[in-house]
C-alpha atoms as a PDB file:
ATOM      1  CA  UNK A   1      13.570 180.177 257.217  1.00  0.00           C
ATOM      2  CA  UNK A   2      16.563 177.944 257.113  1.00  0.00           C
ATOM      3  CA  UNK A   3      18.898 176.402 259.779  1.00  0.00           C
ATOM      4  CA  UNK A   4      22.683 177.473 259.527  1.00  0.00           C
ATOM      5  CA  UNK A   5      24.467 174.130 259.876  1.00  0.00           C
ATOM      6  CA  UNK A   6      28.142 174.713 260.881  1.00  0.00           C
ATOM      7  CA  UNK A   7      30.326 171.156 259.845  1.00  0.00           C
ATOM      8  CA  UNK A   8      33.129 170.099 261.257  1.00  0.00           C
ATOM      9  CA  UNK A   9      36.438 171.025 259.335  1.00  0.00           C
ATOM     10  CA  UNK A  10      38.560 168.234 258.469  1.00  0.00           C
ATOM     11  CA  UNK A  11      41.679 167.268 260.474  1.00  0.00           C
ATOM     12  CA  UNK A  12      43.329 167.125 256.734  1.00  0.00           C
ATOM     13  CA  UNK A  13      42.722 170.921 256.095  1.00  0.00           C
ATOM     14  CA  UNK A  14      46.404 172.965 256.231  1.00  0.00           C
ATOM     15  CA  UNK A  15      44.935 175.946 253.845  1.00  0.00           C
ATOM     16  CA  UNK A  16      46.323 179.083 254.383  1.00  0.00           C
ATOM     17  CA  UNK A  17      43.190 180.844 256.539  1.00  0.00           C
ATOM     18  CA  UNK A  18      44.125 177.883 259.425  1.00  0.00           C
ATOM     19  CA  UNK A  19      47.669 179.379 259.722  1.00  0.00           C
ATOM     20  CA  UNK A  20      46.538 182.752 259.681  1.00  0.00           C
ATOM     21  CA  UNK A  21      43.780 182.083 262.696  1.00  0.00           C
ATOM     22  CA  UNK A  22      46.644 180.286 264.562  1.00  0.00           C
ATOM     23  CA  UNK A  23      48.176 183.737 265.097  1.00  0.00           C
ATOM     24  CA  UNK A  24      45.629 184.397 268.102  1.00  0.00           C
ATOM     25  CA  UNK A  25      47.609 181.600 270.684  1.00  0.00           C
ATOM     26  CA  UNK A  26      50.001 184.559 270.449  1.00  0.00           C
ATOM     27  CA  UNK A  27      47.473 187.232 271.872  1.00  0.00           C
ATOM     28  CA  UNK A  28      47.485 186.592 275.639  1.00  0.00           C
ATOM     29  CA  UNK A  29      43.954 186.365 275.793  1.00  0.00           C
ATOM     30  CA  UNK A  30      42.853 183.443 277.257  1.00  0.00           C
ATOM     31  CA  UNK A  31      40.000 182.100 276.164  1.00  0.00           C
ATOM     32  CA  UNK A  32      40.289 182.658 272.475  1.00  0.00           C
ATOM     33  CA  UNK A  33      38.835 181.496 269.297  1.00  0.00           C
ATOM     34  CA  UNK A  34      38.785 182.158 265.762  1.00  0.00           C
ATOM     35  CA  UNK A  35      36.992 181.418 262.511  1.00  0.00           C
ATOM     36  CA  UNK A  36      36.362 182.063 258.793  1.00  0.00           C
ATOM     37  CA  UNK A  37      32.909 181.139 256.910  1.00  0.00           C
ATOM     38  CA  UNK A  38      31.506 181.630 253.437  1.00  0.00           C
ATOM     39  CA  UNK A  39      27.867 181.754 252.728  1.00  0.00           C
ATOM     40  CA  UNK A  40      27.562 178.317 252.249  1.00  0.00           C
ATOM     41  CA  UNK A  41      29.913 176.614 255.362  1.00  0.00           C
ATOM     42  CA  UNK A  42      33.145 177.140 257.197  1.00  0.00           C
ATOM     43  CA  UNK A  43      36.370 177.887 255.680  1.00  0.00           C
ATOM     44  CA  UNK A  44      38.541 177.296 258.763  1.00  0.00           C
ATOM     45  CA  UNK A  45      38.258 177.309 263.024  1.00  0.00           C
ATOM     46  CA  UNK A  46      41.135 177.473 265.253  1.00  0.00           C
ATOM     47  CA  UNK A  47      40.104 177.525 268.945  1.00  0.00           C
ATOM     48  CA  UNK A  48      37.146 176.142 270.788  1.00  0.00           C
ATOM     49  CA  UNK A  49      33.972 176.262 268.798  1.00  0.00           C
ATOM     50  CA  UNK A  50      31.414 175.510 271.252  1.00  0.00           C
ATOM     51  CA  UNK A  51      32.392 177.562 274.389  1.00  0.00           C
ATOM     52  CA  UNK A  52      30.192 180.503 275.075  1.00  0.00           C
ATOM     53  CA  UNK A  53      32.102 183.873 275.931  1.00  0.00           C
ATOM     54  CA  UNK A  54      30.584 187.253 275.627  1.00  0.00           C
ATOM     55  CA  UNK A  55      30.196 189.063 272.449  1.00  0.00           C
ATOM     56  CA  UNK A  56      29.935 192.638 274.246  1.00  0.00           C
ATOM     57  CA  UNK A  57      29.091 195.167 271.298  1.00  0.00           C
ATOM     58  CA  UNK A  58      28.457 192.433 268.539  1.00  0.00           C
ATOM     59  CA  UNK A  59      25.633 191.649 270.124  1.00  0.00           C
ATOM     60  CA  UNK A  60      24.396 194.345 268.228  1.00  0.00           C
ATOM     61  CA  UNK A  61      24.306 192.513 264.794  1.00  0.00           C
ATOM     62  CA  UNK A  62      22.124 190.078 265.812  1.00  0.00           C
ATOM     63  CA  UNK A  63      19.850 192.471 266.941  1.00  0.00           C
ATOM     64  CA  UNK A  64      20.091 194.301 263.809  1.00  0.00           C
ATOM     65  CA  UNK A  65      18.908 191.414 262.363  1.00  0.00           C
ATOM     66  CA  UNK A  66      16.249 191.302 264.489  1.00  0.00           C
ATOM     67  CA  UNK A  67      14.926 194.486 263.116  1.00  0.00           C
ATOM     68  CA  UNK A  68      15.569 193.772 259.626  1.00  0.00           C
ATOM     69  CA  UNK A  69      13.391 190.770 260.187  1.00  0.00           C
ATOM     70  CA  UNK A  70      10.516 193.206 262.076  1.00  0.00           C
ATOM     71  CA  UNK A  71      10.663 195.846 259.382  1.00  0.00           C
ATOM     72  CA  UNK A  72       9.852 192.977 256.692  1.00  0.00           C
ATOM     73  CA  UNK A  73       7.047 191.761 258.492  1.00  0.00           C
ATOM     74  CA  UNK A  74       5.656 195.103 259.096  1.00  0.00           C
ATOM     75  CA  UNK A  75       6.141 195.454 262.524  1.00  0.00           C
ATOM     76  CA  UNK A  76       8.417 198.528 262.775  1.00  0.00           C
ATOM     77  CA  UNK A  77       9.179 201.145 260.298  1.00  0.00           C
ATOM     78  CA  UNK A  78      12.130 202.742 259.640  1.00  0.00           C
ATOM     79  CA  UNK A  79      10.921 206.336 259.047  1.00  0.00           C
ATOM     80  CA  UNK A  80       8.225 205.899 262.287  1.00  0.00           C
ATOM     81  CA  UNK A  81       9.447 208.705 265.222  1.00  0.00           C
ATOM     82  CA  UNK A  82      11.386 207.010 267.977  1.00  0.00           C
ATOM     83  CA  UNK A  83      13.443 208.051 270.552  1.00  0.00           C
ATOM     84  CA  UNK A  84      14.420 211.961 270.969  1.00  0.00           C
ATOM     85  CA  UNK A  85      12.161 214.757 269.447  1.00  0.00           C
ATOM     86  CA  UNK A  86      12.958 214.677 265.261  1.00  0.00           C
ATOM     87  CA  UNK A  87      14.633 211.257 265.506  1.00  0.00           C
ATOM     88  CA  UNK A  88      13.264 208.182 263.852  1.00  0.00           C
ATOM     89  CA  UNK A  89      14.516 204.682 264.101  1.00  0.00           C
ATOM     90  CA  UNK A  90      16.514 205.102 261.501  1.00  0.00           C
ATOM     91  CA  UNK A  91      18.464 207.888 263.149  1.00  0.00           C
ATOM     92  CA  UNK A  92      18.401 205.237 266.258  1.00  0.00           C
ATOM     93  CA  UNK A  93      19.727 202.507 264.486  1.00  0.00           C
ATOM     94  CA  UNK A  94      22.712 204.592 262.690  1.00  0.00           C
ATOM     95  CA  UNK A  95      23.734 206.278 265.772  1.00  0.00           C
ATOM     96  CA  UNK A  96      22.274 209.192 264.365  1.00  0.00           C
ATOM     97  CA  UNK A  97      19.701 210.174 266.921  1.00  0.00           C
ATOM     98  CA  UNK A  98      21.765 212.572 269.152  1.00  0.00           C
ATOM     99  CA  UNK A  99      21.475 210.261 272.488  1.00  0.00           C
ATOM    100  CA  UNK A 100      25.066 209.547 274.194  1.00  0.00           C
ATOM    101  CA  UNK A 101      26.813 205.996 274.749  1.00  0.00           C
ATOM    102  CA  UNK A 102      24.670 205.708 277.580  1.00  0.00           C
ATOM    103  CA  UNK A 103      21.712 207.601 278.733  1.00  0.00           C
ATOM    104  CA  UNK A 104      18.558 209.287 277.197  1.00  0.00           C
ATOM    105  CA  UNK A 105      19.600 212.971 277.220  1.00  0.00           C
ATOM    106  CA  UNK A 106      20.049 213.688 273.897  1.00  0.00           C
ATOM    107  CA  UNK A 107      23.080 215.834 273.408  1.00  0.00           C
ATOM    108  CA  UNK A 108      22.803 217.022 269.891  1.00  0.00           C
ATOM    109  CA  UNK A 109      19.873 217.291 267.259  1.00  0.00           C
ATOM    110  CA  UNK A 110      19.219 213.933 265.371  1.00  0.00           C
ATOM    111  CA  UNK A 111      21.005 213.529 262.196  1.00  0.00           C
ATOM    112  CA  UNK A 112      23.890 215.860 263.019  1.00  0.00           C
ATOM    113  CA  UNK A 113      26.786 214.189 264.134  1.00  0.00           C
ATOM    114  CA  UNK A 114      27.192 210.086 264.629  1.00  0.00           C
ATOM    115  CA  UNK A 115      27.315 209.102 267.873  1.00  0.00           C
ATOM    116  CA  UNK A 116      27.724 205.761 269.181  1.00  0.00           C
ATOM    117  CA  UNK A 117      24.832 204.898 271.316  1.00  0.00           C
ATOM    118  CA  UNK A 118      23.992 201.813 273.480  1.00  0.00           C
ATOM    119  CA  UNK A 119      21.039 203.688 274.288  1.00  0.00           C
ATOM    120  CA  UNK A 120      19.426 203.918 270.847  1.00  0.00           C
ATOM    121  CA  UNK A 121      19.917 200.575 270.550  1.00  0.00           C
ATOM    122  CA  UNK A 122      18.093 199.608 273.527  1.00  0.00           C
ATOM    123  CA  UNK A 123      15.622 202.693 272.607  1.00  0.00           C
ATOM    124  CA  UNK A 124      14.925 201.130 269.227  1.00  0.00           C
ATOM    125  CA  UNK A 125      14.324 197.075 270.725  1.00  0.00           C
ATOM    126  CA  UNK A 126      11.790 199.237 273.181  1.00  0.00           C
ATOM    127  CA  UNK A 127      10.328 200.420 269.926  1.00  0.00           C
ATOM    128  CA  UNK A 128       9.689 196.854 268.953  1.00  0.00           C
ATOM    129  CA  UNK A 129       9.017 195.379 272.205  1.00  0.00           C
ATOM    130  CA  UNK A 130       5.585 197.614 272.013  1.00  0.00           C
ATOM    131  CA  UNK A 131       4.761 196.822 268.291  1.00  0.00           C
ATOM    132  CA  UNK A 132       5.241 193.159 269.067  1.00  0.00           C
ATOM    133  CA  UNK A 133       4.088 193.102 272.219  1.00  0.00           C
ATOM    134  CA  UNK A 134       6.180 190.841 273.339  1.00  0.00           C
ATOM    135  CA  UNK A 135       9.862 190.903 275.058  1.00  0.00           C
ATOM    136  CA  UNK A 136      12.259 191.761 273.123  1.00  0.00           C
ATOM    137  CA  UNK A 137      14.706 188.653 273.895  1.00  0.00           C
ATOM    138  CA  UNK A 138      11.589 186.868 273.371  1.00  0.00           C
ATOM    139  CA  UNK A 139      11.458 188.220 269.814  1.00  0.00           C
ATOM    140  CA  UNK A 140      15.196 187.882 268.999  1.00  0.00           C
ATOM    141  CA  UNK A 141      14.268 183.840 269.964  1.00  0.00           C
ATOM    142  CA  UNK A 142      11.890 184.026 267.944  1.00  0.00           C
ATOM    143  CA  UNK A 143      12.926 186.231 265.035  1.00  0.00           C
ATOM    144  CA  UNK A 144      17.102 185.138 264.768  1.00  0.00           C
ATOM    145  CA  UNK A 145      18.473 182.968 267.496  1.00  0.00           C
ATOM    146  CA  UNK A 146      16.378 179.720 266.749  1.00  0.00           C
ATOM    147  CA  UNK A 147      16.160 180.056 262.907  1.00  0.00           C
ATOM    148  CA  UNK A 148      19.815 180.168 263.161  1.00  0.00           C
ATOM    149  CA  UNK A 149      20.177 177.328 265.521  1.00  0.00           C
ATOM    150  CA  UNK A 150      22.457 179.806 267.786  1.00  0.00           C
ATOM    151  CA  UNK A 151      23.626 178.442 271.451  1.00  0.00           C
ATOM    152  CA  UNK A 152      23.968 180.770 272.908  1.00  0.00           C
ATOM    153  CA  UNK A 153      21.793 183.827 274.408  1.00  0.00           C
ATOM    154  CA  UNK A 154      20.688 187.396 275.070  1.00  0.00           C
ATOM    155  CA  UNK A 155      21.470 187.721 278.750  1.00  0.00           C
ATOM    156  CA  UNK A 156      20.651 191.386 278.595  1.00  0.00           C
ATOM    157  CA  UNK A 157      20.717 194.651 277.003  1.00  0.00           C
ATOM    158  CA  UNK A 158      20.390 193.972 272.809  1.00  0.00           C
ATOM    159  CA  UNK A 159      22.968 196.300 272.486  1.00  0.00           C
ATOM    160  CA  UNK A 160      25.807 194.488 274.283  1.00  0.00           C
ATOM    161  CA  UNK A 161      24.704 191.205 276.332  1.00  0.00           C
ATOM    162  CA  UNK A 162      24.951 188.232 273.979  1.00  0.00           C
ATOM    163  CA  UNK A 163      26.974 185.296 275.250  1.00  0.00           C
ATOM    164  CA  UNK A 164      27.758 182.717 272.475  1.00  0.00           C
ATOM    165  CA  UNK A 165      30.051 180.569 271.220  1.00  0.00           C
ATOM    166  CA  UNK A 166      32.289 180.715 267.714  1.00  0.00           C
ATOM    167  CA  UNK A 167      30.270 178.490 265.869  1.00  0.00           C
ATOM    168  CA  UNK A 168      27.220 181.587 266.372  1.00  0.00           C
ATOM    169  CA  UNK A 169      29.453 183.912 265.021  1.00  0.00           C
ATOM    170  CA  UNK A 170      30.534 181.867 262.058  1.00  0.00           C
ATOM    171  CA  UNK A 171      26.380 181.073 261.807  1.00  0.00           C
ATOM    172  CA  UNK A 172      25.916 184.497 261.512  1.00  0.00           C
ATOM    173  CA  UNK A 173      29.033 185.647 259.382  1.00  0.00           C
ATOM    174  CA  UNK A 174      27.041 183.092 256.709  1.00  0.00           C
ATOM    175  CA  UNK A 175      23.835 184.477 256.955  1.00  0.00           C
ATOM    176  CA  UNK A 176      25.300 188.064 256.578  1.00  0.00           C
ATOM    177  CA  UNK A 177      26.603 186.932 253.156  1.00  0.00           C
ATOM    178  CA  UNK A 178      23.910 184.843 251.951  1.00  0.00           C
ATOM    179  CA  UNK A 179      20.766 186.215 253.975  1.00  0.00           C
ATOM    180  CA  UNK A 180      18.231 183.430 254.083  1.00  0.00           C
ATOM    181  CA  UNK A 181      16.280 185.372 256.938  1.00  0.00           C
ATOM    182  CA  UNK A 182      15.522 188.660 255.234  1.00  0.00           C
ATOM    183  CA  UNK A 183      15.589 189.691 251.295  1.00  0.00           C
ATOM    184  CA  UNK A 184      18.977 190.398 249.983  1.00  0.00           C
ATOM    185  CA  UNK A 185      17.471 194.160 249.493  1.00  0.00           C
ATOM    186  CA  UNK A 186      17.160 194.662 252.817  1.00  0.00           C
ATOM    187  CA  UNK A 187      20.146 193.296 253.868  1.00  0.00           C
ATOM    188  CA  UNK A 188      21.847 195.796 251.292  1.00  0.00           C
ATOM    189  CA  UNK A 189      19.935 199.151 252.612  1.00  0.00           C
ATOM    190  CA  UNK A 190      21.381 198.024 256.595  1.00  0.00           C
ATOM    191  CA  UNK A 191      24.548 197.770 255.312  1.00  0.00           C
ATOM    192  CA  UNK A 192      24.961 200.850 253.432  1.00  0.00           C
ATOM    193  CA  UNK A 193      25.753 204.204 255.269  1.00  0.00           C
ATOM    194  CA  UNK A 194      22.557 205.974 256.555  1.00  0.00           C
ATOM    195  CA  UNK A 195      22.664 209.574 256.727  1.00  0.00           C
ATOM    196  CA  UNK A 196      25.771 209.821 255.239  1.00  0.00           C
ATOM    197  CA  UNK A 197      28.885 212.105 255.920  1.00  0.00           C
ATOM    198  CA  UNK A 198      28.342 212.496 259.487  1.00  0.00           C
ATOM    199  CA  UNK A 199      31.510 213.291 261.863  1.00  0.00           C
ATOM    200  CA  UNK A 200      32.018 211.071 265.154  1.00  0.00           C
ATOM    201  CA  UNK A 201      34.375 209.180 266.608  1.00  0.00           C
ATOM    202  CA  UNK A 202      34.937 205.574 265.840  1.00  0.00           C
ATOM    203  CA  UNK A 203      35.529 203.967 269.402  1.00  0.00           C
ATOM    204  CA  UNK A 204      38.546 203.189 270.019  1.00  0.00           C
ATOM    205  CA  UNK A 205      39.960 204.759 266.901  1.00  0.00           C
ATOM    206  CA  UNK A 206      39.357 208.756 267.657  1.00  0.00           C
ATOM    207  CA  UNK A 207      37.453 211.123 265.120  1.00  0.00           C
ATOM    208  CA  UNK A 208      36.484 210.245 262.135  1.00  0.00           C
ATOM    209  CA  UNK A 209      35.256 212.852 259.606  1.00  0.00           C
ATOM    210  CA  UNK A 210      32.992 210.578 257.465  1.00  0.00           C
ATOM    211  CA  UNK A 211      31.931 207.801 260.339  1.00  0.00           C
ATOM    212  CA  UNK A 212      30.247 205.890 258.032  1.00  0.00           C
ATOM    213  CA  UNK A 213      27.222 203.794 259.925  1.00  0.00           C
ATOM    214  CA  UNK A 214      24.342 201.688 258.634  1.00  0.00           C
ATOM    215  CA  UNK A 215      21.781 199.936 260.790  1.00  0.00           C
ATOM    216  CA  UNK A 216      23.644 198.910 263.590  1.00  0.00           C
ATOM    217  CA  UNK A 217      26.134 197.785 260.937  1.00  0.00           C
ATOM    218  CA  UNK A 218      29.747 199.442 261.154  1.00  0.00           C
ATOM    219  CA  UNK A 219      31.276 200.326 257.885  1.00  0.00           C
ATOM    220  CA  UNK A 220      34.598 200.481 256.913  1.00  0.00           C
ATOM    221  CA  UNK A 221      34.519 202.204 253.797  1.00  0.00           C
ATOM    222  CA  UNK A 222      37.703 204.611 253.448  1.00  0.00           C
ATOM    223  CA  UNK A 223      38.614 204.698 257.164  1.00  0.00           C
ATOM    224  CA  UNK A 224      41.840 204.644 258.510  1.00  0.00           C
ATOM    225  CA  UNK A 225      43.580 203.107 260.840  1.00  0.00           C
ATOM    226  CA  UNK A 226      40.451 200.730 261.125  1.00  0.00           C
ATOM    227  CA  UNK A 227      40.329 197.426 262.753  1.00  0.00           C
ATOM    228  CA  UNK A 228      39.679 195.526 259.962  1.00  0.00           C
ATOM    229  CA  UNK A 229      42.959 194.629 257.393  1.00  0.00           C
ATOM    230  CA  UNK A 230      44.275 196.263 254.505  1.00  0.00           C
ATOM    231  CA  UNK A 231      43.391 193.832 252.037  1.00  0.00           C
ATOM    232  CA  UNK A 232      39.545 194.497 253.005  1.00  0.00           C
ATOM    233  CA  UNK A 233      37.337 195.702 250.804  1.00  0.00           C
ATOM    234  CA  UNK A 234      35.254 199.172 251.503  1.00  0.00           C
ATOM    235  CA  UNK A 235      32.272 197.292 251.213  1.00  0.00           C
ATOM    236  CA  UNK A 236      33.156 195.192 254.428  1.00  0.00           C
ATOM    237  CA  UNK A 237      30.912 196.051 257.278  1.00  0.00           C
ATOM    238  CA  UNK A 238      30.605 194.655 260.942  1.00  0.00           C
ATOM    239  CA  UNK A 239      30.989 195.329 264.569  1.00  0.00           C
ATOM    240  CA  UNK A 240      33.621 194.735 267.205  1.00  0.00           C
ATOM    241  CA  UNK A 241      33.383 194.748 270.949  1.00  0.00           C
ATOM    242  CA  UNK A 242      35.288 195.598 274.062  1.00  0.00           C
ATOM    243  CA  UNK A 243      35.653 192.026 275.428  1.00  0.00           C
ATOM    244  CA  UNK A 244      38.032 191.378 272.500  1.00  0.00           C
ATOM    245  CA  UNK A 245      35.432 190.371 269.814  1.00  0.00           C
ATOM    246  CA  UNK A 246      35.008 191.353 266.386  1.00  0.00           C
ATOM    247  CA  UNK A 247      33.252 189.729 262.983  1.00  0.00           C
ATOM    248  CA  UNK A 248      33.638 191.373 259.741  1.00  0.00           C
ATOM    249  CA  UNK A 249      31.945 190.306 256.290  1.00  0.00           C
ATOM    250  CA  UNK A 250      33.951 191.496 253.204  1.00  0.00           C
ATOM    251  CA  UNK A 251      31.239 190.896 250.081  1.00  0.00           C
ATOM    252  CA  UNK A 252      33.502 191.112 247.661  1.00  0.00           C
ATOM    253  CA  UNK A 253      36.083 188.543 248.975  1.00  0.00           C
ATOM    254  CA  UNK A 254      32.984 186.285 249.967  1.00  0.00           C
ATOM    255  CA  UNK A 255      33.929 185.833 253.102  1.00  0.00           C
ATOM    256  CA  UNK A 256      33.394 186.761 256.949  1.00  0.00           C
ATOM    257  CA  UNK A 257      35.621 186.328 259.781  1.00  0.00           C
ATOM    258  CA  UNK A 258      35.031 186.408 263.428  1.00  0.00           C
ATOM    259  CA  UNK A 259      37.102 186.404 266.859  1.00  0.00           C
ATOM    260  CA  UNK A 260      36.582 185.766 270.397  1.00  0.00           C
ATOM    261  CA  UNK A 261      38.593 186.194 273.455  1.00  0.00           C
ATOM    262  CA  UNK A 262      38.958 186.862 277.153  1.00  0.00           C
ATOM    263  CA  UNK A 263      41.311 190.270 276.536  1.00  0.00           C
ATOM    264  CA  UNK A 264      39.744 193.509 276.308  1.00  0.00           C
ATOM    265  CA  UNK A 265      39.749 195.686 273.513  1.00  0.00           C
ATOM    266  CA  UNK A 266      42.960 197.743 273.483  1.00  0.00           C
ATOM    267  CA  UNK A 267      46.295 199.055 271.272  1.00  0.00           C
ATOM    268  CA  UNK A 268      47.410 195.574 271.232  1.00  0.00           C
ATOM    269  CA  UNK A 269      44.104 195.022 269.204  1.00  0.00           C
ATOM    270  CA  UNK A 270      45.030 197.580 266.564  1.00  0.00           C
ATOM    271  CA  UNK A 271      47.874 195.565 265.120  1.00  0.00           C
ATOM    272  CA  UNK A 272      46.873 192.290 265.920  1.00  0.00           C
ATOM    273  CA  UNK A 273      43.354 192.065 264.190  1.00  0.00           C
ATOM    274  CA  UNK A 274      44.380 194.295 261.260  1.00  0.00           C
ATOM    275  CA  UNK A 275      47.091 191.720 260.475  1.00  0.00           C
ATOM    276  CA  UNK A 276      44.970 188.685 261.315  1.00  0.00           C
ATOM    277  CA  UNK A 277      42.415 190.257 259.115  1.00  0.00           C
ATOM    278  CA  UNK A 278      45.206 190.653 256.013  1.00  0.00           C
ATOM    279  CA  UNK A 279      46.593 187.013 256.098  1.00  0.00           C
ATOM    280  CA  UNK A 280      43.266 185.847 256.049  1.00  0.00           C
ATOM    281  CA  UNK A 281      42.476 187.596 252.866  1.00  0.00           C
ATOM    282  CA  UNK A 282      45.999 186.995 251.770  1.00  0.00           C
ATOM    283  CA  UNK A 283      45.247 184.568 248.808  1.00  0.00           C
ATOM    284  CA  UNK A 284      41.233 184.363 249.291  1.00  0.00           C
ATOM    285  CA  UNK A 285      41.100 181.906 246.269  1.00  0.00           C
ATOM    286  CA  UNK A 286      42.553 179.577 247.587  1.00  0.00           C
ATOM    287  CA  UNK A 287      40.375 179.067 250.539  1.00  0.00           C
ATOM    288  CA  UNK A 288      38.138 175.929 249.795  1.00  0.00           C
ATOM    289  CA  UNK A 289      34.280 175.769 251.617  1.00  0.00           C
ATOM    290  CA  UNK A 290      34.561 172.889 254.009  1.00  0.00           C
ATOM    291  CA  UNK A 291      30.837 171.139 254.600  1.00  0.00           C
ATOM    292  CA  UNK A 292      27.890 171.454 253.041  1.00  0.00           C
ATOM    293  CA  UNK A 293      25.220 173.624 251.543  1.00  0.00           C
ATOM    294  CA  UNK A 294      22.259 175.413 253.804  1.00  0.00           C
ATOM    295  CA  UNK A 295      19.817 173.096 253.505  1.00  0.00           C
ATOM    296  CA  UNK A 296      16.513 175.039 252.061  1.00  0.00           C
END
């Protein structure tokens, strides 16, 4: 496993992504902090790197990396029964299983409508708490966080309790694109929709009739409005969270973007990160890597 190194940018760089991340000192909201990476180093910051605020429903990324890494060593299997009667931790993991935002009441029949579901989430780290046998914060230590060389930490539920700073995000924005901790392959089947075609409602957005989900990954494929931009690709995938987070990885432009702030999810959010998101990816060619290569 390899260690994420996140260089400074240099006071010389004026590209076009710096402009576009200064748009958040317009956003009222507060603490705020903004970023761009590549696979192999950071594009662009504006903000404070290295103060930790918390990542509310991103958190979940990490901790689908934390599976990814657990199904690769054997640990967990996707197909194994978890969670209600029928589901699997597959259905868990894709928000597939039936269970509600919050609570273990199922209220449909796995694989039948996509729900959005702290509780599978927390359900599924159970699940590898008791394969492990260990915590699961200890494993996501173990398994993510210090391979990484993340700051910051799970203070919490895996589905929404990380607290971390930007430079975390833009760690794992890199990894997303060039995985270093799990095979590319595996990487590829999370981020491709599971169970596909399933109705549900985005949060935040309403219903969606295709609510395209992989594991734990959100994907944007043909929805809209979405809170990514225009200019991003249908292969982009991500998360975003109601403290006024959000990190998206667009493959195709090679490149992954992340925000966070002290103002909560809301309709200002809707215009604002869509249009962040599009001036970022305005001219993505011109966007030189600042720093260095992962070290292997």
């Amino acid at each position: 496993m390899s260690l994420y190194l996140l260089p400074e940018p240099p006071v010389s760089a004026t590209i076009g992504s710096v402009e576009a991340l200064g748009a958040i000192d317009g956003w009222k909201a507060g603490q705020a902090a903004a970023g761009v990476a590549r696979g192999d180093g950071v594009v662009a910051t504006h903000g404070p790197r290295d103060v930790a605020l918390p990542w509310a429903s991103v958190t979940k990324l990490l901790t689908g990396l934390a599976m990814l890494v657990a199904l690769e060593e054997g640990t967990v299997d996707l197909d194994e029964p978890a969670g209600p009667p029928g589901a699997t931790l597959r259905h868990l993991l894709a928000h597939a299983s039936g269970l509600p935002l919050d609570g273990e009441e199922p209220i449909t029949e796995p694989g039948r409508r996509r729900i959005y579901s702290n509780t599978g989430i927390e359900v599924a780290a159970r699940l590898l708490e008791e394969r492990a046998e260990m915590p699961f914060a200890d494993y996501f230590v173990h398994a993510v966080t210090r391979p990484l060389g993340l700051a910051g930490r799970l203070a919490g539920s895996p589905a929404h309790a990380y607290h971390g700073p930007l430079d975390d995000l833009l760690a794992l924005g890199g990894e997303l694109l060039a995985p270093t901790l799990v095979a590319a392959e595996t990487l590829a089947e999370a981020t491709t929709v599971q169970f596909p075609g399933l109705v549900g409602v985005l949060p935040g957005f309403g219903r969606i009739e295709a609510n395209d989900w992989g594991l734990t990954f959100e994907l944007r494929d043909a929805k809209s409005p979405h809170w990514t931009g225009s200019r991003n690709s249908p292969r982009t995938f991500g998360h975003f969270g109601r403290t006024g987070t959000f990190l998206w990885v667009d493959p195709d432009a090679g490149l992954a973007c992340g925000v966070l702030t002290e103002r909560p999810f809301g309709d200002w959010a809707k215009d604002a990160w869509p249009a962040l998101s599009d001036a970022v990816l305005a001219e993505p060619g011109a966007l030189p890597v600042v720093g260095e290569e992962r070290p292997q």
